[in-house]
Protein backbone atom coordinates (compact mmCIF):
# COMPACT_ATOMS: atom_id res chain seq x y z
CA UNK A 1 0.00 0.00 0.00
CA UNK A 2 1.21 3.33 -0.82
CA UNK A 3 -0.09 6.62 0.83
CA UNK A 4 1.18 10.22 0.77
CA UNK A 5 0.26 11.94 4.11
CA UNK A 6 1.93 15.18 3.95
CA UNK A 7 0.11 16.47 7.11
CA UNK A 8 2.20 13.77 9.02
CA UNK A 9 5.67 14.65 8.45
CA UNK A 10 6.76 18.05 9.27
CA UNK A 11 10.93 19.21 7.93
CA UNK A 12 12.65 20.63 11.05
CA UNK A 13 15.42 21.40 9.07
CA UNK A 14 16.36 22.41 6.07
CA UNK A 15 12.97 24.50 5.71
CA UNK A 16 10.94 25.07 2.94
CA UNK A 17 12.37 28.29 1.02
CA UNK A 18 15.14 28.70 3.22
CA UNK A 19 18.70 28.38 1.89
CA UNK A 20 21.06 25.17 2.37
CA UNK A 21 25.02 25.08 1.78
CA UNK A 22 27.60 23.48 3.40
CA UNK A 23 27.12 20.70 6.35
CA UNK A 24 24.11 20.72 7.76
CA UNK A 25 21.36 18.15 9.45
CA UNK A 26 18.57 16.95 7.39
CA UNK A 27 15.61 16.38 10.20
CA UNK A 28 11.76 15.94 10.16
CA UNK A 29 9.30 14.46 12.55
CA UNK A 30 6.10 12.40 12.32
CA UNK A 31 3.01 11.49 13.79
CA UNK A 32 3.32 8.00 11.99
CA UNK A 33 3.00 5.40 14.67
CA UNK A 34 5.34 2.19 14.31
CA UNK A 35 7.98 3.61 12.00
CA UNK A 36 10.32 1.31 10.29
CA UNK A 37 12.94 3.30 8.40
CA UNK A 38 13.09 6.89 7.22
CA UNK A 39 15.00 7.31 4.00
CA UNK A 40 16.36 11.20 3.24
CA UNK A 41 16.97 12.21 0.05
CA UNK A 42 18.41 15.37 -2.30
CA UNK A 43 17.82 16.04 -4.94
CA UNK A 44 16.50 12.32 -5.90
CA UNK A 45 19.76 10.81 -4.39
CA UNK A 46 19.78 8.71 -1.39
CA UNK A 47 21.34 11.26 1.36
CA UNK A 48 20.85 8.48 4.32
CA UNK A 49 18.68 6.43 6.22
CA UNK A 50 17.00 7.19 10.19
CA UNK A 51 15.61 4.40 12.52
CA UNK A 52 14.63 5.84 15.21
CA UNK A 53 13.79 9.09 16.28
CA UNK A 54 15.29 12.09 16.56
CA UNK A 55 15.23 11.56 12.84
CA UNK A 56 18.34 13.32 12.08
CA UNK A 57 21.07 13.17 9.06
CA UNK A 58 24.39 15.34 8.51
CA UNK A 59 24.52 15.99 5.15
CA UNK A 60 27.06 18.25 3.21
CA UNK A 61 25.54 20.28 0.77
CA UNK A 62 28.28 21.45 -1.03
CA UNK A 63 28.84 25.27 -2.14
CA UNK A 64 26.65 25.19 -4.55
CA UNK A 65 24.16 27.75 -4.05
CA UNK A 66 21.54 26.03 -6.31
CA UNK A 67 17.98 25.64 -4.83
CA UNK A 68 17.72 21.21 -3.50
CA UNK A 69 14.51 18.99 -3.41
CA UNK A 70 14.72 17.36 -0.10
CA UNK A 71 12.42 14.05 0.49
CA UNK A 72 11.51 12.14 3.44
CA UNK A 73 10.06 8.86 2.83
CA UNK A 74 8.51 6.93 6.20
CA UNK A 75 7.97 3.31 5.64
CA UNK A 76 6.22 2.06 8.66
CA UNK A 77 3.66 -0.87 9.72
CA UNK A 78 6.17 -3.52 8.84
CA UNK A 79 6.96 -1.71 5.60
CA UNK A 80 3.53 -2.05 4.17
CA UNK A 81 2.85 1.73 4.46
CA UNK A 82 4.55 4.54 2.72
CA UNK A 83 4.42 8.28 3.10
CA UNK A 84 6.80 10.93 1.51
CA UNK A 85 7.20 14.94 1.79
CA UNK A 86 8.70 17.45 0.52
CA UNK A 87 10.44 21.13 1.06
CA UNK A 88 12.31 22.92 -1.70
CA UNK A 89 14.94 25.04 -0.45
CA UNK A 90 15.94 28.23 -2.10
CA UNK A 91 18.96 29.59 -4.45
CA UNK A 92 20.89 31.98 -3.77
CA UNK A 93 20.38 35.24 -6.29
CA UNK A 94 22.48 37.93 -7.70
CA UNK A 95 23.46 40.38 -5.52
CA UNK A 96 22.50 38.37 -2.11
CA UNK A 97 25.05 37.09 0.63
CA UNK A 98 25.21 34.81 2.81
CA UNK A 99 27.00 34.14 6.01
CA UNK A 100 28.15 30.66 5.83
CA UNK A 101 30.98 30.51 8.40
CA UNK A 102 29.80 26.93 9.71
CA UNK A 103 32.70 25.99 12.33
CA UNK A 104 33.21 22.49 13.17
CA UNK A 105 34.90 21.87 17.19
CA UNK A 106 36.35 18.81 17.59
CA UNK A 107 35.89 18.50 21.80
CA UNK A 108 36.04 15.63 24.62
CA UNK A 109 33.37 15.93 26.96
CA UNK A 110 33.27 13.93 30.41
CA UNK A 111 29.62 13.07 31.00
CA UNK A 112 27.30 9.99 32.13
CA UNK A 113 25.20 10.36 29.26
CA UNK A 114 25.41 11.33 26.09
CA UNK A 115 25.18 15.70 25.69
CA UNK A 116 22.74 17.69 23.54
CA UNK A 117 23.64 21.36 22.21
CA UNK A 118 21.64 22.42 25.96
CA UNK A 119 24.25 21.28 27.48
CA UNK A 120 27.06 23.40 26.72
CA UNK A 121 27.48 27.38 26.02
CA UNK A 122 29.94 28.45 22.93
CA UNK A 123 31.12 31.70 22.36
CA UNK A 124 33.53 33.34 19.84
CA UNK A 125 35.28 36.19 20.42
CA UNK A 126 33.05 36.47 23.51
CA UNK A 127 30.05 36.29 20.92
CA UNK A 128 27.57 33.18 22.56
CA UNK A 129 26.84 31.48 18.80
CA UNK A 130 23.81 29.43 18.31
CA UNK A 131 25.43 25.58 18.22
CA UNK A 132 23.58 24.08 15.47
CA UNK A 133 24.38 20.10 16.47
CA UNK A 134 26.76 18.12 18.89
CA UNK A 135 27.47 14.58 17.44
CA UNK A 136 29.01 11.73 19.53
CA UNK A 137 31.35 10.60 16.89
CA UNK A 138 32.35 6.88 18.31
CA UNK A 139 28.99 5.57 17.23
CA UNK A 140 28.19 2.20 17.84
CA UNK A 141 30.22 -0.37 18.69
CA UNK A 142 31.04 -3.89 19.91
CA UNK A 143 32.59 -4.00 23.89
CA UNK A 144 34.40 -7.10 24.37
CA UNK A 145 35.76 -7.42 28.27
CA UNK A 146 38.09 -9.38 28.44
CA UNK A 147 38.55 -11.04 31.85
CA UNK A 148 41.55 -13.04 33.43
CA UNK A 149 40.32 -15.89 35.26
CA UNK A 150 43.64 -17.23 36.09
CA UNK A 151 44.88 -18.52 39.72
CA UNK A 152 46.73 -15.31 40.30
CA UNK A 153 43.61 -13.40 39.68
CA UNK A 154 42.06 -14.67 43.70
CA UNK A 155 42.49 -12.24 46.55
CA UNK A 156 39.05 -10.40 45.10
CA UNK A 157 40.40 -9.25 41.86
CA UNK A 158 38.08 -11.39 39.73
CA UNK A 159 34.96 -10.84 41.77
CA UNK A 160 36.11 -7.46 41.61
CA UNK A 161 36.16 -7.18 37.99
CA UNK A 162 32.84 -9.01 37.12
CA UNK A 163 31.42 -6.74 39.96
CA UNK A 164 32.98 -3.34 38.19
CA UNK A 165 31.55 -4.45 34.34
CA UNK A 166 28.34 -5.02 35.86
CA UNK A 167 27.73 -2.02 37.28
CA UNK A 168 29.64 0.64 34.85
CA UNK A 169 27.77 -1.26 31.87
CA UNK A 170 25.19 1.24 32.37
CA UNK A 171 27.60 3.78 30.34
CA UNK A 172 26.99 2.05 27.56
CA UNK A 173 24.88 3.58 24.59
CA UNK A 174 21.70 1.47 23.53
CA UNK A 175 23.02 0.13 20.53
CA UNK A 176 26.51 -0.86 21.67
CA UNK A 177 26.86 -4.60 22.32
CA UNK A 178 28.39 -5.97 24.94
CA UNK A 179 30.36 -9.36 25.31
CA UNK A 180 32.28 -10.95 27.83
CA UNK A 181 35.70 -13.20 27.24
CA UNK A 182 36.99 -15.18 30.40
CA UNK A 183 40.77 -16.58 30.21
CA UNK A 184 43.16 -18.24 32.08
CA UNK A 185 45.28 -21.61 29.96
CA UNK A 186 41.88 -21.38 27.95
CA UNK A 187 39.74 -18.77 26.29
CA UNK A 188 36.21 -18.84 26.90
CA UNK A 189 33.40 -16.69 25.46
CA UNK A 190 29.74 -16.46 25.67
CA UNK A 191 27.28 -15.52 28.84
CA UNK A 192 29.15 -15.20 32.22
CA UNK A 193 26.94 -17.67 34.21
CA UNK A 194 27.31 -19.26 38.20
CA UNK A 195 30.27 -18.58 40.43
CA UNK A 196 33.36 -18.14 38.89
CA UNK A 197 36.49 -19.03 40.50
CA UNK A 198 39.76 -18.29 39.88
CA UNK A 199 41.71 -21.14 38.81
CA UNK A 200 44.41 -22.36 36.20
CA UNK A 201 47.64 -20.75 33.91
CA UNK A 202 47.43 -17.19 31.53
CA UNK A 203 47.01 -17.28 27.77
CA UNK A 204 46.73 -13.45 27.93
CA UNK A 205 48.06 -12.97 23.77
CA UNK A 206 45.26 -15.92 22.72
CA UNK A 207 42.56 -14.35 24.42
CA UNK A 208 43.25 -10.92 23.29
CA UNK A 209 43.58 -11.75 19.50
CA UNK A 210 41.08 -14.19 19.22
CA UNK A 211 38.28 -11.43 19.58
CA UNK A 212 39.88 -8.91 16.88
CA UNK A 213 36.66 -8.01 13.70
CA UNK A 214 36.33 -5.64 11.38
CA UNK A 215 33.83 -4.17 13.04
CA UNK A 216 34.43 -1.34 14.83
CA UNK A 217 35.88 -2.78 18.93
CA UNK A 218 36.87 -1.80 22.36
CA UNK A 219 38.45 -4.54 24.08
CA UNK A 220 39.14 -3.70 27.66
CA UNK A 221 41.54 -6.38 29.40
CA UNK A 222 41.42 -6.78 32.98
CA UNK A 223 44.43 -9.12 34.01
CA UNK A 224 47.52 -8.97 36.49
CA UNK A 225 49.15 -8.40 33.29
CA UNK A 226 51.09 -12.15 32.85
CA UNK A 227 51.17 -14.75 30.07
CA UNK A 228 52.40 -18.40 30.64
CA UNK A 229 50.46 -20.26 28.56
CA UNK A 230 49.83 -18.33 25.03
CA UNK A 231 49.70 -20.37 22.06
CA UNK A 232 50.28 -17.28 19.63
CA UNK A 233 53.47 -14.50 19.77
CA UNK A 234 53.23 -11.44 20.75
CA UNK A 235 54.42 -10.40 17.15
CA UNK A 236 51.52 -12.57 15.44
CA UNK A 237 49.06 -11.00 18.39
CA UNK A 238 50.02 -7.38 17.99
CA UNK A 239 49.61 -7.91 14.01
CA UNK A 240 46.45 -9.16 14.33
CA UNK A 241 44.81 -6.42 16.50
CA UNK A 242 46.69 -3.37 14.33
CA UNK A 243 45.19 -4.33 11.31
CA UNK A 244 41.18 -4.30 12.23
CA UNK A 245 39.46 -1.52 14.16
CA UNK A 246 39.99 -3.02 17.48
CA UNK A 247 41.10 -0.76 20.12
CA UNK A 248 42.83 -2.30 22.82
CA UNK A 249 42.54 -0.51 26.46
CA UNK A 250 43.64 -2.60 29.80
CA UNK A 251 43.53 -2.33 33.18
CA UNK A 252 46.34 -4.22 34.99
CA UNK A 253 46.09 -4.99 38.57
CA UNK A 254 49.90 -6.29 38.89
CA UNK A 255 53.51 -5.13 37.44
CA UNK A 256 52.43 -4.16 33.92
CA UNK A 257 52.34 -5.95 30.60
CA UNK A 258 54.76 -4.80 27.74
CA UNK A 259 52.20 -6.51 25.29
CA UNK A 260 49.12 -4.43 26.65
CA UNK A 261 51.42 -1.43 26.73
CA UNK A 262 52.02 -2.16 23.03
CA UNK A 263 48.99 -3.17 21.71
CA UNK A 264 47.17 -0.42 23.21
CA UNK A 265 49.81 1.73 21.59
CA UNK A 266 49.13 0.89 18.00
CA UNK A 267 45.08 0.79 18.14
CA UNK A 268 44.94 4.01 20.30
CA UNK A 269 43.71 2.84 23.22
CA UNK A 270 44.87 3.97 27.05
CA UNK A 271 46.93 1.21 30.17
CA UNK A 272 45.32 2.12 33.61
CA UNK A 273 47.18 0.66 37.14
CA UNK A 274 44.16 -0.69 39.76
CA UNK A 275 43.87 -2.30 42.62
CA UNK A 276 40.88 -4.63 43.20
CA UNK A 277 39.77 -1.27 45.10
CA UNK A 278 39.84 1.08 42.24
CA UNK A 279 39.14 -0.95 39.80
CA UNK A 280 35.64 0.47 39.07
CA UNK A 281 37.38 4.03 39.18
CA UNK A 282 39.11 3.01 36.64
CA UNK A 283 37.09 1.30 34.18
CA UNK A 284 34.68 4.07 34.58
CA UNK A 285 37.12 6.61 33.96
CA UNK A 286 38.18 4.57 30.77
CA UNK A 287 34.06 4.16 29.73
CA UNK A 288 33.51 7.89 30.44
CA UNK A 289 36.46 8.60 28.01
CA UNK A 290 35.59 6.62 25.31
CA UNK A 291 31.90 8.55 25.34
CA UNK A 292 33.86 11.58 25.37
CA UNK A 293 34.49 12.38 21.43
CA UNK A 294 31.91 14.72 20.38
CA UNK A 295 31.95 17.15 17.22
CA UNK A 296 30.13 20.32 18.09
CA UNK A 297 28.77 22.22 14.87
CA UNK A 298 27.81 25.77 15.11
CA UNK A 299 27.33 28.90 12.33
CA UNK A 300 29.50 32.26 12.93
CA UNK A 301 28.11 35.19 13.53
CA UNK A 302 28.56 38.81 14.82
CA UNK A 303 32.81 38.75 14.13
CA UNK A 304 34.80 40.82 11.70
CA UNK A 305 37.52 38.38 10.01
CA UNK A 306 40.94 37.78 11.83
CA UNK A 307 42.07 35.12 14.54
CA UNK A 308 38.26 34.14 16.20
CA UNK A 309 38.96 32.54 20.07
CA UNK A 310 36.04 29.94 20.98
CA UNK A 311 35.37 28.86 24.26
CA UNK A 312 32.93 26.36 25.51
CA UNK A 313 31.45 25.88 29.01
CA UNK A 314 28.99 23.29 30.49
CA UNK A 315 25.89 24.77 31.23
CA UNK A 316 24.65 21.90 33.41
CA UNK A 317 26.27 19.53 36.11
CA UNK A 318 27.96 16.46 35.55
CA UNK A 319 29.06 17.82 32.14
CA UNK A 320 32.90 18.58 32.09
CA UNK A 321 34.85 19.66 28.60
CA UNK A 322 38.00 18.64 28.74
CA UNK A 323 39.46 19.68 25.82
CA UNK A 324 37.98 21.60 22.63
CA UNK A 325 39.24 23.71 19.25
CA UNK A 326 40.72 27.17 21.13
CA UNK A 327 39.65 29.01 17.74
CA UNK A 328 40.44 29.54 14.10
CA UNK A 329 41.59 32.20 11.32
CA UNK A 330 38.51 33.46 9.22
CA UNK A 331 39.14 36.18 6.07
């Protein structure tokens, strides 16, 4: 069945007649109950796809200064109903301008949820600006946890780890996954089930590279940081984390590990020193970091040209920027 119910979808961005250049979000909403997908397109070409609401795409629209068809189609009731709109932004003319300064900030923001432009103030030059979008740039992604089981792990350390992944899980985003690996001589994955009690040799290289995809990973090792009983070298390990999008980030409750140190080296990822007492510190401080890469998108205005300083402050508690863009050089 195919229906066109223009009175249900509503453009929130670009709007109809207005002018689009540069990045920008493509957004609408809908009254459509039980939407499946939400394709975007301009100027008849597939700009991307929303699931789930806010339904939101960044789309670049060049320099032209052309007017753009944008369409929203909403499939919904198990695809069997379709409904399209759409606005038709304006061109530019002869002898208009346009400000178009659209300033991207690369920041890291420390926060227990993920932030909204509300949550931060920007200014420029001591300008506040309008901040147009915030995007968490890590997107989704696969958590693997990757937990020694070993005999040298007793004392509390293992019931300590299961204990901190349980309860600073909650930092994850909805559509991460999560996954647990448990090693000591042996590697073993699936559901953490029962008491589980230390016990058993280290195969910290096996466990590590056996959970390497091409899918985008953070593997966070817990371990006292030795190996006695790895099939594979840490040569063959390190090569097969460095070339997928694993990123390796540990937390060793012993003397170190030269391979962790390493392999978190070449994917990018961080080596944190616990006890079994600040364990969950630590792997919360290592969740809340990951969360932290944002990319805060806002349009300049009310500055002549010349070095432009930006500074950004939290507007609300329990957000903290710790580093952002200090400015840039606009003509």
């Amino acid at each position: 069945m195919h229906s066109v119910l223009l009175a249900t979808i509503t453009f929130l961005a670009p709007l109809s007649g207005g002018q689009a250049i540069g990045p920008q979000a493509i957004e609408i909403t809908t009254t459509i109950a039980a939407v499946d997908r939400v394709e975007l397109y301009v100027d008849g070409a597939l700009a991307g796809v929303a699931r789930k609401p806010p339904y939101r795409i960044a789309h670049d629209f060049g320099t032209s200064l052309a007017a753009h068809e944008v369409e929203a189609r909403v499939y919904s009731n198990g695809y069997r109903t379709t409904a399209s709109a759409k606005v038709f932004t304006a061109a530019l003319t002869a002898g208009e301008t346009m400000n178009v300064d659209l300033v991207e900030v690369p920041m890291r923001v420390r926060a227990s949820r993920t932030i909204t432009p509300s949550d931060v103030r920007l200014t420029e030059n001591k300008v506040e600006q309008t901040i147009r979008e915030i995007r968490a740039d890590r997107g989704a992604a696969r958590f693997v946890f990757v937990v020694d089981r070993s005999l040298s792990m007793g004392g509390g350390k293992l019931d300590a780890a299961l204990r901190a992944i349980d309860a600073e899980s909650k930092l994850l985003r909805p559509d991460d996954r999560k996954e647990i690996v448990l090693f000591n001589h042996n590697v073993m994955k699936g559901p953490v089930t029962g008491t589980i009690a230390p016990s058993g040799g280290t195969s910290l290289r096996d466990a590590v590279s056996s959970i390497v995809s091409r899918e985008r990973t953070y593997a966070i090792v817990i371990t006292d940081g030795g190996d006695r009983n790895s099939m594979t070298s840490e040569e063959e390990a390190l090569r097969r984390i460095s070339n997928t999008k694993t990123i390796v980030d540990a937390i060793v409750l012993g003397n170190g590990s030269s391979f962790l140190e390493k392999a978190a080296r070449n994917t990018g990822g961080t080596v944190a020193a616990a006890s079994a007492s600040t364990l969950q510190r630590e792997l919360h401080r290592m969740l809340v970091d990951i969360n932290s890469r944002y990319t805060l998108v806002y349009q300049s205005h009310g500055n002549a040209g010349g070095w432009r300083t930006i500074r950004i402050d939290p507007r609300k508690r329990g957000v903290e920027v710790v580093n952002a863009r200090k400015g840039y050089w606009a003509e």
